[in-house]
Protein backbone atom coordinates (compact mmCIF):
# COMPACT_ATOMS: atom_id res chain seq x y z
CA UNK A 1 -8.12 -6.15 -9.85
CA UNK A 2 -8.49 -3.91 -6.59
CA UNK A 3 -5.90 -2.28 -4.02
CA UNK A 4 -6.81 -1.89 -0.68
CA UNK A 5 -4.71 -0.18 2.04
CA UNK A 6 -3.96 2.50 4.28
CA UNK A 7 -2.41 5.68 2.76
CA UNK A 8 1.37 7.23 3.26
CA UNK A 9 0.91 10.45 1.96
CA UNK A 10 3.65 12.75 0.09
CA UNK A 11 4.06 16.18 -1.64
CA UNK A 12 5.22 17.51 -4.50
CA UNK A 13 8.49 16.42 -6.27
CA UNK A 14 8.98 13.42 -4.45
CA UNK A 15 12.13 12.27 -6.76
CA UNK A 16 13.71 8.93 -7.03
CA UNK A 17 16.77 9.71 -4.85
CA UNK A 18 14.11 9.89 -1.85
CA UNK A 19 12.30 6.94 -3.21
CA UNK A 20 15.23 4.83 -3.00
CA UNK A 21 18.68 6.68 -1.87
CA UNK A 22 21.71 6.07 -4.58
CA UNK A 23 23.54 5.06 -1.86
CA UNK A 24 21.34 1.51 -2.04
CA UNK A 25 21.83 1.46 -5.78
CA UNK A 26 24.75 -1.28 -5.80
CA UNK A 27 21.62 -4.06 -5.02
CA UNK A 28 19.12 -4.80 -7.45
CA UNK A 29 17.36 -7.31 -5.25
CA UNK A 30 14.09 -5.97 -4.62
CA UNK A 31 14.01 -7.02 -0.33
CA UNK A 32 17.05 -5.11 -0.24
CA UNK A 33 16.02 -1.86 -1.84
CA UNK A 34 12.50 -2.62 0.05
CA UNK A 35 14.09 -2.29 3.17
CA UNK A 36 15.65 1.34 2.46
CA UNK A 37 12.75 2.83 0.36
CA UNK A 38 11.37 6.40 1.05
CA UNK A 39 14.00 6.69 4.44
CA UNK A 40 15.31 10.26 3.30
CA UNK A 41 11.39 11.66 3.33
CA UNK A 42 10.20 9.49 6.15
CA UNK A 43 12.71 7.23 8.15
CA UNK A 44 10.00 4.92 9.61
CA UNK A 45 8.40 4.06 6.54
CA UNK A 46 9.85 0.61 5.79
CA UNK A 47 8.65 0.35 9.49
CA UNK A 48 5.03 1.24 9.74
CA UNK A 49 3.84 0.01 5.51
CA UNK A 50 2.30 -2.93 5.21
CA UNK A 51 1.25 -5.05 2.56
CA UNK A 52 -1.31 -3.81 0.48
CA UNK A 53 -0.55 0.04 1.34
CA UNK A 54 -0.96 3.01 -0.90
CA UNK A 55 1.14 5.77 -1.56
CA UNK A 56 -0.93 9.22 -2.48
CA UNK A 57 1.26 11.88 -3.70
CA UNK A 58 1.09 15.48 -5.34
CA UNK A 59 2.30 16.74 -8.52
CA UNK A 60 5.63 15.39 -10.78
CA UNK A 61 5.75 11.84 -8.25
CA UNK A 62 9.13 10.16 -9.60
CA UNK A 63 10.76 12.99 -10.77
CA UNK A 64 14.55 12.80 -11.38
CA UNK A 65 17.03 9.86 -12.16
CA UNK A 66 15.35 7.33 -14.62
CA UNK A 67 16.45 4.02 -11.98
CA UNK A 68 13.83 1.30 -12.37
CA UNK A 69 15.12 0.79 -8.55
CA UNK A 70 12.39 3.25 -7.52
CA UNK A 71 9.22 1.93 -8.54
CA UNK A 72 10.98 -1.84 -7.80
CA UNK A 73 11.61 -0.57 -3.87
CA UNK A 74 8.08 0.75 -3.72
CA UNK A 75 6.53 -2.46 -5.03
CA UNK A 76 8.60 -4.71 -2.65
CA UNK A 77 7.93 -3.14 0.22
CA UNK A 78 4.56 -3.93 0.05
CA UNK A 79 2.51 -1.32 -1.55
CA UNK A 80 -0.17 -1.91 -4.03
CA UNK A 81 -0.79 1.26 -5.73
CA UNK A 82 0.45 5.06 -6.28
CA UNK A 83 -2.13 7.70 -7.22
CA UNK A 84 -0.48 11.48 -7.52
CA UNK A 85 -1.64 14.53 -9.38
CA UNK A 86 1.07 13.77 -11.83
CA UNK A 87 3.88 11.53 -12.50
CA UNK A 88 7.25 11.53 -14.31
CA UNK A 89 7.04 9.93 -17.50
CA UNK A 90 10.17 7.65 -16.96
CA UNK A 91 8.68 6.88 -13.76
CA UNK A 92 5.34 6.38 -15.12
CA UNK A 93 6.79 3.83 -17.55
CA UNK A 94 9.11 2.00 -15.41
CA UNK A 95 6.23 1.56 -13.08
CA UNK A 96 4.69 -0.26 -15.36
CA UNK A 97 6.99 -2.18 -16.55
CA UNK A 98 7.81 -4.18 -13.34
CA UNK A 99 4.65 -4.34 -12.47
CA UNK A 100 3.30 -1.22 -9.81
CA UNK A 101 -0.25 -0.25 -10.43
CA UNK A 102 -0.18 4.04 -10.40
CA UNK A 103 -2.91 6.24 -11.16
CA UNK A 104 -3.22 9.91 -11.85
CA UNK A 105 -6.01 11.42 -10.03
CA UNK A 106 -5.63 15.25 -9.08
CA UNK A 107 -8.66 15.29 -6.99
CA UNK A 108 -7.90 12.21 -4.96
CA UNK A 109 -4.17 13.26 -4.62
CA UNK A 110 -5.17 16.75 -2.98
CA UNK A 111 -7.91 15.54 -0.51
CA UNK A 112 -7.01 12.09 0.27
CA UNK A 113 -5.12 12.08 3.91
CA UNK A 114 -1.92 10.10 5.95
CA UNK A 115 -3.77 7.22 7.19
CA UNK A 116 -6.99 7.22 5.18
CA UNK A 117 -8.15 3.58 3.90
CA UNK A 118 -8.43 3.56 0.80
CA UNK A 119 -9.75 1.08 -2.26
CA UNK A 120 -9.02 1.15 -5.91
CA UNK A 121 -10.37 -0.53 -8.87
CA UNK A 122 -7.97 -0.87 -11.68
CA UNK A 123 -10.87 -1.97 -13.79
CA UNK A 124 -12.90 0.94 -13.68
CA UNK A 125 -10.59 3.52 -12.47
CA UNK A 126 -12.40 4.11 -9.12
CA UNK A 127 -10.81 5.57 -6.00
CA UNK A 128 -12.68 4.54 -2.85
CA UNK A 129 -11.78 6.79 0.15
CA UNK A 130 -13.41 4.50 3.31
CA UNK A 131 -12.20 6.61 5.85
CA UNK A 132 -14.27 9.91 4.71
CA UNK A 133 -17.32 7.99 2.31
CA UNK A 134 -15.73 9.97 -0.48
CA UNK A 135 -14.91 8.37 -4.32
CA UNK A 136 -12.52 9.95 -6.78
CA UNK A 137 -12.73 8.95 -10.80
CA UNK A 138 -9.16 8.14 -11.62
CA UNK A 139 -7.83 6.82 -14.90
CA UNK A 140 -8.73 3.08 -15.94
CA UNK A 141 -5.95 1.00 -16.65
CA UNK A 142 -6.80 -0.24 -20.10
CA UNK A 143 -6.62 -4.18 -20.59
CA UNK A 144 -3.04 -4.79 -21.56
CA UNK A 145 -2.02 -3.02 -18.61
CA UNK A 146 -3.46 -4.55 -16.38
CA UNK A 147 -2.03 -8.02 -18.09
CA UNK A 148 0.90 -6.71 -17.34
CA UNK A 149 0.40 -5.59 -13.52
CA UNK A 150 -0.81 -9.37 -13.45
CA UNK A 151 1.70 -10.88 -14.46
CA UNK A 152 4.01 -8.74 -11.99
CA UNK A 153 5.70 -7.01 -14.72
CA UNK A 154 6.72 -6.23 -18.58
CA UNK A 155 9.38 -9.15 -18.86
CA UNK A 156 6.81 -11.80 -17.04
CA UNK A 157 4.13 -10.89 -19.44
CA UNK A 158 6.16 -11.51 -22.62
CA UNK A 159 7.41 -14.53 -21.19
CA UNK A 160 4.07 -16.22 -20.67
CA UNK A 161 3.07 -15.10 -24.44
CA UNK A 162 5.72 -17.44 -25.32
């Protein structure tokens, strides 16, 4: 499995009230809470992301509130994959769960740019920055993980088993 976008790049701390605003919290539907995600941090996001996009963030990405609504506005509006320095566990977890590829990679999070493309193998862990010729060595998803990102999420993946 591979991502392969253009990058939106964030900072440090980037909690899950920017992610997805708890005024939007009363909807669960995932085109809803696509349509409002990261608009506190940068209002034309939802504007300019495109399918297949990546997020690349700094240190403690998801930080705050435990609301699966974060990582579920991020995947519906289109992007394929998160790397950061670091994320919050709960994040980290609920990411997973529904389905959103993320990788920690402190050397692609600091020198990977706005607007760089950018190419990730989930299989072997490799960050492909296209824009500068330059590779990072992120963290493999290990094979039940990436079952899981396959089968769009936690709940899908259990169902199929069945």
């Amino acid at each position: 499995m591979k991502a392969h976008g253009n990058v939106f790049k964030f900072g440090d701390n980037v909690d899950t009230d920017v992610i997805i605003p708890a005024r939007y919290l009363n909807s669960s539907e995932p085109k809803e809470l696509a349509m409002h995600c990261m608009e506190d941090i940068d209002k034309d996001f939802v504007h300019k992301v495109k399918k297949g996009d990546l997020i690349v963030a700094n240190k403690n990405f998801g930080c705050g509130s435990s609301r699966e609504h974060a990582p579920i506005a991020i995947k519906a509006a289109g992007v394929s994959c998160v790397i950061a320095e670091t994320f919050a566990r709960i994040f980290y977890r609920n990411a997973i769960n529904i389905g959103l590829p993320i990788i920690e990679c402190k050397e692609a999070a600091e020198a990977i740019e706005a607007g760089d493309e950018v190419e990730v193998d989930f299989d072997s862990g490799m960050i492909y920055d296209k824009t500068k010729g330059t590779s990072y060595q992120g963290q493999a998803f290990p094979e039940f993980m990436q079952k899981i990102i396959k089968a769009e999420g936690l709940v899908n993946y259990i169902n199929q088993k069945n």
